[in-house]
N, C-alpha and C. Protein backbone atom coordinates (compact mmCIF):
# COMPACT_ATOMS: atom_id res chain seq x y z
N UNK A 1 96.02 97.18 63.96
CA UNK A 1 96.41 96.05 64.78
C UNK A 1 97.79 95.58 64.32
N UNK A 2 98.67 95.17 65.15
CA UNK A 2 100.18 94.77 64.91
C UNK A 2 100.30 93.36 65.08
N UNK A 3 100.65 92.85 63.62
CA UNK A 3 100.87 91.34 63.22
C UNK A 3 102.52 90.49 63.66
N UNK A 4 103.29 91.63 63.79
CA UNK A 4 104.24 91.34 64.57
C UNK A 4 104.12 90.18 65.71
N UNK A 5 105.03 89.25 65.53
CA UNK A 5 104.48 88.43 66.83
C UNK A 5 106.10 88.34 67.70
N UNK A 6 105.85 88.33 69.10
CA UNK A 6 107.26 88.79 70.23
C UNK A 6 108.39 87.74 69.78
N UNK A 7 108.94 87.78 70.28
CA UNK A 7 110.07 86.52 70.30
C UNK A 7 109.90 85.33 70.71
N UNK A 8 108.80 85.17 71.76
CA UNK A 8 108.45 83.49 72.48
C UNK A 8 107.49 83.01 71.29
N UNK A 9 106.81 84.12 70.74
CA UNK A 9 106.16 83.19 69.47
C UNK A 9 106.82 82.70 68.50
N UNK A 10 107.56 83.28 68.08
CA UNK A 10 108.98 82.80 66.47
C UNK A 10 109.20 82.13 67.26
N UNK A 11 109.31 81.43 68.52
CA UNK A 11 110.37 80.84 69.23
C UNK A 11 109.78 79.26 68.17
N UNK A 12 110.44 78.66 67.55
CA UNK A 12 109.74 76.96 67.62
C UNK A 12 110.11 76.36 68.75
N UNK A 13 108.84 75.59 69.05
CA UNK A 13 108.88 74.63 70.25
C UNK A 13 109.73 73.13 69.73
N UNK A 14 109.97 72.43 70.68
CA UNK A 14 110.71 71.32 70.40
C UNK A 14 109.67 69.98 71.45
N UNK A 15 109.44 69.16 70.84
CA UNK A 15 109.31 67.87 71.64
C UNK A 15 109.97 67.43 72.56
N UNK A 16 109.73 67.13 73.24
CA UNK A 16 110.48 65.92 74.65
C UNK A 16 109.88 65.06 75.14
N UNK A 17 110.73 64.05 75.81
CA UNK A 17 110.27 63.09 76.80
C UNK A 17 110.02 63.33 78.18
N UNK A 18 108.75 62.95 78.86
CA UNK A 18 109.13 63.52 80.28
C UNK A 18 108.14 62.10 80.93
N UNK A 19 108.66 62.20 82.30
CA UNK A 19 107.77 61.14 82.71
C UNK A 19 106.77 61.52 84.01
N UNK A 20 105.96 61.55 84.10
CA UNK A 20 104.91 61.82 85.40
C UNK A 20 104.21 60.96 85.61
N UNK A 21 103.94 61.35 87.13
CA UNK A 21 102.81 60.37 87.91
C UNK A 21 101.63 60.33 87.47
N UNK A 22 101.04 59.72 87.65
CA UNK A 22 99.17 59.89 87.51
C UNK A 22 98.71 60.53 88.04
N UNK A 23 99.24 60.92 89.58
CA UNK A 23 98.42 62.10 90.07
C UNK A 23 98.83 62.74 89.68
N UNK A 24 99.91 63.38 88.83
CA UNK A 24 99.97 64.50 88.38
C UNK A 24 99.47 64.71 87.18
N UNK A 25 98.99 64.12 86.37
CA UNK A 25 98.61 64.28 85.52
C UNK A 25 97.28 64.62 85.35
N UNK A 26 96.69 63.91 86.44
CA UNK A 26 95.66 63.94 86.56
C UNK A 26 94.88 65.63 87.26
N UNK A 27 95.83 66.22 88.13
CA UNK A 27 95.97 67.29 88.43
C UNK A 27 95.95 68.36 87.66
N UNK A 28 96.69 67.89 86.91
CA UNK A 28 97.12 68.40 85.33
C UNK A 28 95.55 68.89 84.50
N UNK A 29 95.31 67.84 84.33
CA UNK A 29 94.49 67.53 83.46
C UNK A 29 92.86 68.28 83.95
N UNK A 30 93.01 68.50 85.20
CA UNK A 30 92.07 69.22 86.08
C UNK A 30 91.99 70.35 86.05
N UNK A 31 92.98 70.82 85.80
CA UNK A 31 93.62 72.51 86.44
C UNK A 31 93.93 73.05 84.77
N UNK A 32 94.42 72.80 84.04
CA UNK A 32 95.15 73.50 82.82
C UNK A 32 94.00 73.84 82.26
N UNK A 33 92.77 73.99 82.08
CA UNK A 33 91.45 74.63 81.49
C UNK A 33 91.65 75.63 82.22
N UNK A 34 91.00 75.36 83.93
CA UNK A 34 91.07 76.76 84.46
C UNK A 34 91.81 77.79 84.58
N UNK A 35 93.16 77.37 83.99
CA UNK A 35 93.83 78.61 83.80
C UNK A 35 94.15 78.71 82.35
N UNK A 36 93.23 78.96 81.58
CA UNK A 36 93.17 78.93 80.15
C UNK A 36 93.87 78.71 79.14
N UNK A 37 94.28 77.39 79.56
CA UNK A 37 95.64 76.65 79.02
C UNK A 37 94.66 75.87 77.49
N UNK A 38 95.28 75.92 76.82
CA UNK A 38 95.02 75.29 75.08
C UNK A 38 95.15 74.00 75.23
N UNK A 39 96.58 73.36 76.11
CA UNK A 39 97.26 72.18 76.59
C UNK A 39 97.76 72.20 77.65
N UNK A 40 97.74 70.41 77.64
CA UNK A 40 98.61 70.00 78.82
C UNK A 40 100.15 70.94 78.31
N UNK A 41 101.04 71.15 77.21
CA UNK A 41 102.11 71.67 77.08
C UNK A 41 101.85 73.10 77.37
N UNK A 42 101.38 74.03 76.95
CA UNK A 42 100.82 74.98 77.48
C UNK A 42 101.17 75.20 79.15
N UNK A 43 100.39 74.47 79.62
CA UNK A 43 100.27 74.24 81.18
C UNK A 43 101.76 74.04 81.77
N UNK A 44 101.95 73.03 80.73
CA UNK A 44 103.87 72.61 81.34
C UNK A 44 104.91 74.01 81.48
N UNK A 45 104.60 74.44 80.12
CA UNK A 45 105.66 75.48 79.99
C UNK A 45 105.11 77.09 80.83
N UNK A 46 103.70 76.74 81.16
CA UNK A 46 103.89 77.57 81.82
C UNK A 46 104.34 77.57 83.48
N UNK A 47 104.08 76.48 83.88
CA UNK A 47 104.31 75.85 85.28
C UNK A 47 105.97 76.25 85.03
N UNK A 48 106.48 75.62 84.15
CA UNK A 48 108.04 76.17 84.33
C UNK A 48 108.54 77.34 84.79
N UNK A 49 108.03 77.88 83.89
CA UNK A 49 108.14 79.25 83.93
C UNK A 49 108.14 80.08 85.31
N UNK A 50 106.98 79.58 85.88
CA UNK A 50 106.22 80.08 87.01
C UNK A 50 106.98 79.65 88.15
N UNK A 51 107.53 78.68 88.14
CA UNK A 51 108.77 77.94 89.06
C UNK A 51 109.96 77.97 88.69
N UNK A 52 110.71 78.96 87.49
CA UNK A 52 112.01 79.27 87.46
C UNK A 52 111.97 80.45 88.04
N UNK A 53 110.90 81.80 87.90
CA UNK A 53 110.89 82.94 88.34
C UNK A 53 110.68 82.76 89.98
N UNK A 54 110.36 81.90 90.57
CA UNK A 54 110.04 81.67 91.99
C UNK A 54 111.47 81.21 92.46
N UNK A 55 112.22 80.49 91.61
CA UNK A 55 113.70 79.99 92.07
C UNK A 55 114.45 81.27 92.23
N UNK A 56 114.66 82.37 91.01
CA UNK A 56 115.19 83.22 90.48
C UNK A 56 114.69 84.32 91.71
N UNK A 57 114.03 84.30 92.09
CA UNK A 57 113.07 85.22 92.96
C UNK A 57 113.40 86.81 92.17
N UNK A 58 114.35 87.16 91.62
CA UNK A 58 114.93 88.52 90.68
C UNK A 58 113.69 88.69 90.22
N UNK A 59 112.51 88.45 89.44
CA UNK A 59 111.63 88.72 88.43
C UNK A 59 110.57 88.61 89.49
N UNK A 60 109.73 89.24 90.17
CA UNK A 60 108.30 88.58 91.19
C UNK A 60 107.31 88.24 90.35
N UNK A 61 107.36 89.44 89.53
CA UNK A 61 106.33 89.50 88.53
C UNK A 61 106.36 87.89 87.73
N UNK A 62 107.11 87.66 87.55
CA UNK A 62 106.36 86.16 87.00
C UNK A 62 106.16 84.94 87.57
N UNK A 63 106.03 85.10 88.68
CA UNK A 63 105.64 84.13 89.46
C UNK A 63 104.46 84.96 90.60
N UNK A 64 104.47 85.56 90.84
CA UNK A 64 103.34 86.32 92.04
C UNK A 64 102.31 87.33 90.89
N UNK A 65 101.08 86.68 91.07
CA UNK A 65 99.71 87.92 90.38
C UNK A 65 99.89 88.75 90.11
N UNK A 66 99.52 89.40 89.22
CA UNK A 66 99.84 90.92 89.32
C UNK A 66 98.78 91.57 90.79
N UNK A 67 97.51 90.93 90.77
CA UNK A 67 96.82 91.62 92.18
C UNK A 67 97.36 91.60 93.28
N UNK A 68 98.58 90.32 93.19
CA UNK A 68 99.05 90.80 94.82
C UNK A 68 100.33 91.91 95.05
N UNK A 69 100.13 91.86 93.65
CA UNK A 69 101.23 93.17 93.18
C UNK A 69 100.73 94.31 93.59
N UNK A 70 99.91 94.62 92.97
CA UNK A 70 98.71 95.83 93.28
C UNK A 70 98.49 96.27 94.43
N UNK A 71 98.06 94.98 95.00
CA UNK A 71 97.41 94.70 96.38
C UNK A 71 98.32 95.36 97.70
N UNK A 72 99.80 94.74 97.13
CA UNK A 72 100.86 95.31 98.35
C UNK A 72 101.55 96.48 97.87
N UNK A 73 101.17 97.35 96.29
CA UNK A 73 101.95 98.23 96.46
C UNK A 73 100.68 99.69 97.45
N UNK A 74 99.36 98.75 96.69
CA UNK A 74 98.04 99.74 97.88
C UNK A 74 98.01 99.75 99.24
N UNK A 75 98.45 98.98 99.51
CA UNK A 75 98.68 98.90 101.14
C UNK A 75 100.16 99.59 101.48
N UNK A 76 101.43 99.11 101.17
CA UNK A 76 102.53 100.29 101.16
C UNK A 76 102.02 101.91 101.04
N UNK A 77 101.36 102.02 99.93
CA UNK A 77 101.15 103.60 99.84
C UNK A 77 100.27 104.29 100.96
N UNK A 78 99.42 103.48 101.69
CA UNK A 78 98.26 103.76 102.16
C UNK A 78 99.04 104.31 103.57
N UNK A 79 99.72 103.01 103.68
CA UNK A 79 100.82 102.96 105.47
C UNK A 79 101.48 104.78 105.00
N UNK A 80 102.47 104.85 103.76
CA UNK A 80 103.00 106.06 104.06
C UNK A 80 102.44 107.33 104.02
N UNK A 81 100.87 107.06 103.33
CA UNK A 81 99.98 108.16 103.30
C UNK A 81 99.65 108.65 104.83
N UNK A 82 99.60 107.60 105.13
CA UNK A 82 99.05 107.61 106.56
C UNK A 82 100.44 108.19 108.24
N UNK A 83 101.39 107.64 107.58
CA UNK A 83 102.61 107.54 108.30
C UNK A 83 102.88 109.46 108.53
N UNK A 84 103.22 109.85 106.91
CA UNK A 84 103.22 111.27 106.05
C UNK A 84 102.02 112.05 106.74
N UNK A 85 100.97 111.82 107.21
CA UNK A 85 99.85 112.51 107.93
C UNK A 85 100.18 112.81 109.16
N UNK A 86 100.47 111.62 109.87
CA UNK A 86 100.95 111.58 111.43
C UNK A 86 101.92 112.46 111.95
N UNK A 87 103.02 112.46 110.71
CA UNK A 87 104.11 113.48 111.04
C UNK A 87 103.78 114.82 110.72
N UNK A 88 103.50 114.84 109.69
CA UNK A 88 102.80 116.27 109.12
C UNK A 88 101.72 117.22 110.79
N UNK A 89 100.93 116.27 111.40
CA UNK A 89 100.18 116.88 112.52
C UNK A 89 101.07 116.87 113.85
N UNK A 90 101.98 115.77 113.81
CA UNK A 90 103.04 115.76 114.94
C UNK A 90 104.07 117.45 114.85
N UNK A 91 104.21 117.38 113.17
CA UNK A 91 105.50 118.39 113.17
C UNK A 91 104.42 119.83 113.86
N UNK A 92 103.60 120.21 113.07
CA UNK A 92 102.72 121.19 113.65
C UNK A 92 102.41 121.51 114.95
N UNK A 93 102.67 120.25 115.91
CA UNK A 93 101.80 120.41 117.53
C UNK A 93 103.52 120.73 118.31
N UNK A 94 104.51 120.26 117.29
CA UNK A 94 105.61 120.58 117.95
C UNK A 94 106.19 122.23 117.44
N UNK A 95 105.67 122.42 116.58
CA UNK A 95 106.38 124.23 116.05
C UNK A 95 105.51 124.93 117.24
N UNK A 96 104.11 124.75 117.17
CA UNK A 96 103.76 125.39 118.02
C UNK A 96 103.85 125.45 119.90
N UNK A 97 104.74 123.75 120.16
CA UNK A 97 105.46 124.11 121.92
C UNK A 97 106.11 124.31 121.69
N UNK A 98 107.25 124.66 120.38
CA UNK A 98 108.47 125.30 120.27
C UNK A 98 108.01 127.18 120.45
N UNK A 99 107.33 127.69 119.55
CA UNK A 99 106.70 128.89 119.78
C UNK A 99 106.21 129.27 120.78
N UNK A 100 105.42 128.68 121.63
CA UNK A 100 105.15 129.25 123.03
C UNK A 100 106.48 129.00 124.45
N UNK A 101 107.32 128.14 123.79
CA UNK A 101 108.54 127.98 124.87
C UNK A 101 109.31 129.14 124.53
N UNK A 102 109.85 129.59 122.82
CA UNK A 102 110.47 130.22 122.64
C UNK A 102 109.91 131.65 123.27
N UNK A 103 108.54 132.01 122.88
CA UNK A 103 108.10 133.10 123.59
C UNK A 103 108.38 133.74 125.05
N UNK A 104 108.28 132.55 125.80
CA UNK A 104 108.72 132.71 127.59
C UNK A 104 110.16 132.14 127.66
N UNK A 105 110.88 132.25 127.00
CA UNK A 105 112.15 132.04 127.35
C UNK A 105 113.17 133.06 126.99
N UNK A 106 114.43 133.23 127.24
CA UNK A 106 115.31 133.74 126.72
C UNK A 106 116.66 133.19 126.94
N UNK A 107 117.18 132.15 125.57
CA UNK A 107 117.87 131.35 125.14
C UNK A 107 118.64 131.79 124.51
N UNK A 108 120.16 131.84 124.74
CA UNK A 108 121.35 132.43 124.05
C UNK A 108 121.48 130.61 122.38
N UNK A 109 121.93 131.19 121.76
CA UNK A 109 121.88 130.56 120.75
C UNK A 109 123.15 128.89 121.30
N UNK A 110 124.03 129.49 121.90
CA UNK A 110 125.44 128.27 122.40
C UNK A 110 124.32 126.84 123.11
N UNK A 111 123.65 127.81 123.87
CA UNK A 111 122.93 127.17 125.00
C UNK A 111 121.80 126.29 124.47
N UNK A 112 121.04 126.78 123.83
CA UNK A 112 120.15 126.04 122.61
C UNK A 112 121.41 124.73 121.77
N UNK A 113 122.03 125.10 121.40
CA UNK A 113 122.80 124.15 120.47
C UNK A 113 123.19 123.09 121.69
N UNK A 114 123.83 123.31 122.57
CA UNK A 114 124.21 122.07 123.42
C UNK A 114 122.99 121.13 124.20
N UNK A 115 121.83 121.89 124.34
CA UNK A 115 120.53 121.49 124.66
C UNK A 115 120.43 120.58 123.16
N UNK A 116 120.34 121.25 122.24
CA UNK A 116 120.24 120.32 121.03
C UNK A 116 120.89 118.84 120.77
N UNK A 117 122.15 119.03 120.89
CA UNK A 117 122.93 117.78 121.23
C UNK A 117 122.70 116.76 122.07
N UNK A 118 122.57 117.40 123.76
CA UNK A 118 121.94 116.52 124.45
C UNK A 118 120.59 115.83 124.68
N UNK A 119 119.73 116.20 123.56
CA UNK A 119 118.82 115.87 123.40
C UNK A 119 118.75 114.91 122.39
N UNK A 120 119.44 115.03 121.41
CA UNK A 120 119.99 113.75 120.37
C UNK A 120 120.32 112.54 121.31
N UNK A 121 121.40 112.94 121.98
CA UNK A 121 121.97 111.64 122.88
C UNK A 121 120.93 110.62 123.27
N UNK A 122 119.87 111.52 124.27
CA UNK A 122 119.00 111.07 124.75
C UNK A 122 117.73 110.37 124.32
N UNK A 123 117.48 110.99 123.22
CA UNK A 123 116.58 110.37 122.05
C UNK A 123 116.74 108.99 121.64
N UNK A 124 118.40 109.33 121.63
CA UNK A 124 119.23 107.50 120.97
C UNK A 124 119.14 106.92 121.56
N UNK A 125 119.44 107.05 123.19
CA UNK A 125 119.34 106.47 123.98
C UNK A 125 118.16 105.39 124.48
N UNK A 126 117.26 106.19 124.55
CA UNK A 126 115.69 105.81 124.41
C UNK A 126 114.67 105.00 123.08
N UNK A 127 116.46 105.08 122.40
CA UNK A 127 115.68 104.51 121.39
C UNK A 127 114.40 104.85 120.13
N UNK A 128 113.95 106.26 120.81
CA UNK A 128 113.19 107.26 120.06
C UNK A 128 112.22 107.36 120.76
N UNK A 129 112.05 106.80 121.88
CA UNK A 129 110.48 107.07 122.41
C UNK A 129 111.00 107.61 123.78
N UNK A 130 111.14 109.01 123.27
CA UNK A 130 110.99 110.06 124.61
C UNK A 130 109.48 110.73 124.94
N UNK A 131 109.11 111.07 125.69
CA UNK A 131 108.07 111.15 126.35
C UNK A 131 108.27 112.28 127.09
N UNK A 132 107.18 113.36 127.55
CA UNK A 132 107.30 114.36 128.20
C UNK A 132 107.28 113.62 130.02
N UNK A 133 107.33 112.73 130.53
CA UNK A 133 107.84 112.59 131.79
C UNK A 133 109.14 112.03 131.85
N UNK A 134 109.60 111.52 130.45
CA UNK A 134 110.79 111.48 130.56
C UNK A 134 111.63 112.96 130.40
N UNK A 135 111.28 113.87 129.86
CA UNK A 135 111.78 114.88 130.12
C UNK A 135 111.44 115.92 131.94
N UNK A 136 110.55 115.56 132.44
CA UNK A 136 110.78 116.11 133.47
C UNK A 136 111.29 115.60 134.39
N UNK A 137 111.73 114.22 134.05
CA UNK A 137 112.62 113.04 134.88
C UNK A 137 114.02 113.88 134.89
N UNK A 138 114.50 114.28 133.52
CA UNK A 138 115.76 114.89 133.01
C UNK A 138 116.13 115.58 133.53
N UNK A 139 114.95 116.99 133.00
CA UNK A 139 114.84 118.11 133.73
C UNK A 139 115.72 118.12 135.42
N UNK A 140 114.64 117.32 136.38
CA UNK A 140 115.10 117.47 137.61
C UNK A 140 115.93 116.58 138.24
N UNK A 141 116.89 116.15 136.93
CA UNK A 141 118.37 115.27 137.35
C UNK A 141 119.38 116.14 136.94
């Protein structure tokens, strides 16, 4: 076991004056057990704490749970697990109408590339949600 103690412990504390309401104290005085506070100072310095890192917003971690830490990096991963799936079965359903187009066609490589391009345009255009009747809209314009 390591007797070493961090730097906030060597730290000596200092006394002060402060002045509060009664309801807050009383609040105080309610709440600083349940979060396994020793003291009302305890409680103070940690409330500080907890409201400089919330000012600072730079640090989350000391002001936000670690569970909601957890919580939103499990849900982030889940969305791109899920996102990473969608494309993964999208890219597949598209190699294979690329393979059966390429099969019945015969496409000089120039002709493919400018098809390529104008199909970028159009994509942008749309904003990304092209649709196969928007392509036969194309098609027969």
């Amino acid at each position: 076991m390591n007797d070493e103690k961090t730097p906030k412990e060597k730290e000596v504390k200092r006394r002060f004056q402060s002045w509060l309401r009664p309801s807050t104290i009383k609040l105080m005085d309610r709440l600083y057990k349940d979060d396994n506070c020793k003291s009302r100072s305890e409680f103070i310095e940690k409330a500080v704490r907890f409201y400089a890192g919330y000012l600072s917003t730079q640090n989350a971690r000391e002001y936000l749970p670690n569970v909601v830490i957890s919580t939103l990096k499990s849900i982030v991963a889940e969305s791109d697990n899920r996102q990473n799936r969608m494309m993964f079965k999208l890219a597949v359903e598209i190699a294979i109408m690329q393979n059966l187009v390429a099969l019945q066609q015969d496409i000089d490589p120039l002709s493919l590339e400018r098809l390529r391009g104008d199909c970028v345009k159009e994509v942008k255009r749309l904003n990304g949600s092209f649709s196969f009747e928007d392509a036969l809209d194309w098609q027969k314009d």
